[in-house]
N, C-alpha and C. Protein backbone atom coordinates (compact mmCIF):
# COMPACT_ATOMS: atom_id res chain seq x y z
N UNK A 1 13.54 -12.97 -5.64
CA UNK A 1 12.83 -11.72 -5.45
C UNK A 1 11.73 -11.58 -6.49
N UNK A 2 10.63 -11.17 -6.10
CA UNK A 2 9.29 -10.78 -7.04
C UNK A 2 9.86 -9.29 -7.92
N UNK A 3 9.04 -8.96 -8.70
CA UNK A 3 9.17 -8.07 -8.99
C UNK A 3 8.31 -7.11 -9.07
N UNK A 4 8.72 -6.06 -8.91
CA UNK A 4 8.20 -4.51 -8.04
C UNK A 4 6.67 -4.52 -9.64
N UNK A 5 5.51 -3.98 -9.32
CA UNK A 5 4.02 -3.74 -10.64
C UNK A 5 5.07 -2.41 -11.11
N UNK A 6 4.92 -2.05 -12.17
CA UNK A 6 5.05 -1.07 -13.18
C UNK A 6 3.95 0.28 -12.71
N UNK A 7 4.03 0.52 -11.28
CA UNK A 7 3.26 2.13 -10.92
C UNK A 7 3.96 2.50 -9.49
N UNK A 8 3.96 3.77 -9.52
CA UNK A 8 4.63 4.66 -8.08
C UNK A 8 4.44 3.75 -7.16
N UNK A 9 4.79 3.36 -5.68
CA UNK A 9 4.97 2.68 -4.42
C UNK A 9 3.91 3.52 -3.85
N UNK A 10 3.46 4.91 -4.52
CA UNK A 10 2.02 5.72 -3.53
C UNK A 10 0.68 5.38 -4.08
N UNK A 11 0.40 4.53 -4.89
CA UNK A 11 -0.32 3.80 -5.95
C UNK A 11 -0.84 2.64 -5.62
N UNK A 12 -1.81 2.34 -4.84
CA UNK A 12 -2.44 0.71 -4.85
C UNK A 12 -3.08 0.35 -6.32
N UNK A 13 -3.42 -0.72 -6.14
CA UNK A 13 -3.80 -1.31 -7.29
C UNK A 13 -5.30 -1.54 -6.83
N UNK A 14 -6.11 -0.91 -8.27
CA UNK A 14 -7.28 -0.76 -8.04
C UNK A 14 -7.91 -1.57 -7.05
N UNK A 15 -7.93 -3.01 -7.15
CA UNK A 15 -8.45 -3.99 -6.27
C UNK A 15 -8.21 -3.84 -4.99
N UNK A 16 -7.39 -3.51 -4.38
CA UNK A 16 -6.81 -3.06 -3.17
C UNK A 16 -7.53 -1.89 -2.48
N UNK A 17 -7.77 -0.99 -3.40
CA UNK A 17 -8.33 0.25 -2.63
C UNK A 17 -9.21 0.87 -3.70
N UNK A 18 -10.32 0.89 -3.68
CA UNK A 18 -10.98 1.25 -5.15
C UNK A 18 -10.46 2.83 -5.34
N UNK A 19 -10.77 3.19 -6.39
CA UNK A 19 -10.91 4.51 -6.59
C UNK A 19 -11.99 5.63 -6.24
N UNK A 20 -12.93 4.79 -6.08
CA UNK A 20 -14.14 5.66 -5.74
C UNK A 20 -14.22 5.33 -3.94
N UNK A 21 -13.48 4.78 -3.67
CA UNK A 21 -13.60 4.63 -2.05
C UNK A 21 -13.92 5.83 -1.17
N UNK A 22 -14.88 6.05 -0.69
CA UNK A 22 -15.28 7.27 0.47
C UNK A 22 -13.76 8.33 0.70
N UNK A 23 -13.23 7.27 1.48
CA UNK A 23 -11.98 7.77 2.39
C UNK A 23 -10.57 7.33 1.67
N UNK A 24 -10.26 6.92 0.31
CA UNK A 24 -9.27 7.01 -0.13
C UNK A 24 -8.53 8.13 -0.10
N UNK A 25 -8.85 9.18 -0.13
CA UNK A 25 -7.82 10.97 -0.01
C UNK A 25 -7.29 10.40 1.55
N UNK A 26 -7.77 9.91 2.18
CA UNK A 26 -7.37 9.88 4.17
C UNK A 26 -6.31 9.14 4.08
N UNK A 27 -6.56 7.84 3.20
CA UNK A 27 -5.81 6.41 3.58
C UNK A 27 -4.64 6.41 2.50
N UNK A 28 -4.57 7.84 1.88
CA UNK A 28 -3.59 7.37 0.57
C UNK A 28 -2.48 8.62 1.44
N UNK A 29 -3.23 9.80 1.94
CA UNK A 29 -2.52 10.73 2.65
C UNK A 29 -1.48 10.10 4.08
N UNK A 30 -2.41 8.80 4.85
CA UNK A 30 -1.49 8.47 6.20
C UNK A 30 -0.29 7.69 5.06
N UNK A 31 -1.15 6.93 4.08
CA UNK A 31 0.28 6.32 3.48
C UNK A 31 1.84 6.94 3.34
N UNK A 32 1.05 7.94 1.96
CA UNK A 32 2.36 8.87 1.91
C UNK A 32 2.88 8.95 3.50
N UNK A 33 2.44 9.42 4.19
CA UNK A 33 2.85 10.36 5.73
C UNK A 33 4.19 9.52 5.83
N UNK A 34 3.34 7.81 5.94
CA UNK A 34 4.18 6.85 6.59
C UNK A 34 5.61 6.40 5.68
N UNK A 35 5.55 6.57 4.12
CA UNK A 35 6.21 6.44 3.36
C UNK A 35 7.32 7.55 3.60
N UNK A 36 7.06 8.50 3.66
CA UNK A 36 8.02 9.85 3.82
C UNK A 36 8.84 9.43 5.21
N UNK A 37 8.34 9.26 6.22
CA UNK A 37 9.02 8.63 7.17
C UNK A 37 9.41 7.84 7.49
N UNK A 38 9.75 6.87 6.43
CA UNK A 38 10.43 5.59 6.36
C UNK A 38 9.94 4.59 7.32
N UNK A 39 8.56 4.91 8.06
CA UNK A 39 7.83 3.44 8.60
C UNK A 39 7.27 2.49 7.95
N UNK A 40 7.38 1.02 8.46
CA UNK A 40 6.63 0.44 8.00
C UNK A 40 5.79 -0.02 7.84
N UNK A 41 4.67 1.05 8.43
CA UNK A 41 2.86 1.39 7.84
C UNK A 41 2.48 2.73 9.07
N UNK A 42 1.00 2.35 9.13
CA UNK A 42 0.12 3.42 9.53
C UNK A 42 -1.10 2.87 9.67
N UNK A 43 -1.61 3.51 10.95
CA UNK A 43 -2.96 3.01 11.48
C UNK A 43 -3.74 3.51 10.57
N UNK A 44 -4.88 2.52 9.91
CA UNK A 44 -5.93 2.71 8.96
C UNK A 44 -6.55 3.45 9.30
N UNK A 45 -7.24 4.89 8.70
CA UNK A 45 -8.29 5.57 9.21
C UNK A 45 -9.60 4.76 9.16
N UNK A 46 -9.71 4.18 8.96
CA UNK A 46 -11.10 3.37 8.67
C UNK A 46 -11.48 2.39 10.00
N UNK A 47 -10.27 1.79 9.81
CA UNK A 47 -10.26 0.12 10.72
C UNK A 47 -9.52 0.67 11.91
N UNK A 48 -8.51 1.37 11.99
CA UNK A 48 -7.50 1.48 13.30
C UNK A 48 -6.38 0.62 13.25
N UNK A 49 -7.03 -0.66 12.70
CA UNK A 49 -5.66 -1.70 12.14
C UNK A 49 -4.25 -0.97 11.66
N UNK A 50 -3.50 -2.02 11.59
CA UNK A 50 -2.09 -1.43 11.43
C UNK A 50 -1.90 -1.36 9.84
N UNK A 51 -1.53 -0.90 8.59
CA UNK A 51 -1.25 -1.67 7.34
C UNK A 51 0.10 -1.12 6.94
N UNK A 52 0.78 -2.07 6.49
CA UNK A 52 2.32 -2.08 6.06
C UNK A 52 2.21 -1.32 4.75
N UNK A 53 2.90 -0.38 4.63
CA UNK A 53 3.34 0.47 3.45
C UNK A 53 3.70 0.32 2.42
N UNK A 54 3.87 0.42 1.01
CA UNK A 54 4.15 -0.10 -0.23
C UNK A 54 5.71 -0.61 -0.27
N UNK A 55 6.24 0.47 0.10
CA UNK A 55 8.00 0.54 0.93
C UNK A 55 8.61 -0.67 1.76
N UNK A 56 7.80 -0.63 2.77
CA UNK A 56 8.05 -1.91 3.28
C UNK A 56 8.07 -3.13 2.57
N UNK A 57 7.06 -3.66 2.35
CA UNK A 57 6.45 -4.34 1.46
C UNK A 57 7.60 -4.98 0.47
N UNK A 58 7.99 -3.22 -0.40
CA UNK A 58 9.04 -3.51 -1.14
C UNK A 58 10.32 -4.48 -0.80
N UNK A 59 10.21 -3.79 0.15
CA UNK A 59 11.82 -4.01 1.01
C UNK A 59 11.93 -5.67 1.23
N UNK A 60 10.92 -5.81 1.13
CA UNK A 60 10.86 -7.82 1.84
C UNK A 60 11.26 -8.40 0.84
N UNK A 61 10.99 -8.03 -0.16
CA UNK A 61 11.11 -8.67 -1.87
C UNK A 61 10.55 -9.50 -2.59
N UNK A 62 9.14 -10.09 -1.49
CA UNK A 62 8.51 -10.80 -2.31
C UNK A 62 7.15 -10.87 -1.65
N UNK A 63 6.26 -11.04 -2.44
CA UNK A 63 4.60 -10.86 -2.15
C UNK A 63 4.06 -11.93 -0.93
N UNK A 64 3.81 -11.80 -0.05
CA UNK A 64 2.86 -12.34 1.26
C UNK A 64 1.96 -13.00 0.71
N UNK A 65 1.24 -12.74 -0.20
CA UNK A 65 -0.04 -13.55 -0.98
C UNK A 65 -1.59 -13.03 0.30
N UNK A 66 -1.36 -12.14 1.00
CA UNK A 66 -1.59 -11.86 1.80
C UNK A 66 -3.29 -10.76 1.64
N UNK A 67 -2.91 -10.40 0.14
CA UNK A 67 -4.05 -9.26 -0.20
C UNK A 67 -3.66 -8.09 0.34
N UNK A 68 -2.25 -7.92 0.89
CA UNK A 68 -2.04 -6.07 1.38
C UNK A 68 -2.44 -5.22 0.67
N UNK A 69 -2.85 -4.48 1.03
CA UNK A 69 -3.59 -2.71 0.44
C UNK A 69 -2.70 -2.49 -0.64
N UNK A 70 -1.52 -2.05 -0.07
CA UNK A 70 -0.14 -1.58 -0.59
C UNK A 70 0.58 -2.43 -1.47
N UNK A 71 0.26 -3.51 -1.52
CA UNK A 71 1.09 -4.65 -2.38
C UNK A 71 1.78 -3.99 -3.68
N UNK A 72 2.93 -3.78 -3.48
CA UNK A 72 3.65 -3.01 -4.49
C UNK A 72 4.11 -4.23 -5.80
N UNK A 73 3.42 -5.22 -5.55
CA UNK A 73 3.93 -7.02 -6.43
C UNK A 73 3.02 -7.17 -7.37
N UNK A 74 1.40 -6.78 -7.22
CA UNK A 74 0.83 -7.12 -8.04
C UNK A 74 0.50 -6.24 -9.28
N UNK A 75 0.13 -6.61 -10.56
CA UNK A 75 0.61 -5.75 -11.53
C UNK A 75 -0.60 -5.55 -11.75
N UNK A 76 -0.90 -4.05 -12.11
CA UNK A 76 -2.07 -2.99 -12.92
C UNK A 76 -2.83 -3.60 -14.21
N UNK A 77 -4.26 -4.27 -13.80
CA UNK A 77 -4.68 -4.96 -15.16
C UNK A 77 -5.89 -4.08 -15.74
């Protein structure tokens, strides 16, 4: 098993989702939504695409290498 970055599961890592992103308040809000309801993701407001949730993610136990949004694996530099 990988181990979980050292920040909340509602928390991407800068690279993932900037901070200054337009529509981050949209895409951090369906997150939570999807997090609270124990799915494992939510259609992107942006793209429509599907993206797997930090939760999920978690749950697998180890990093895809994949670049997910949500990647709850990679650590805060």
């Amino acid at each position: 098993m990988d181990e979980l970055a050292p920040r909340p599961l509602t928390e991407p890592h800068p690279s993932r989702l900037a901070p200054d992103h337009p529509r981050r308040a949209e895409i951090l809000a369906a997150h939570a939504a999807a997090l609270d309801a124990g799915q494992a993701g939510y259609p992107d407001p942006v793209s429509g695409l599907f993206v797997l949730t930090a939760g999920f993610l978690a749950r697998r136990g180890t990093c895809c290498g994949r670049g997910c949004r949500h990647c709850p694996y990679i650590n805060n530099v």
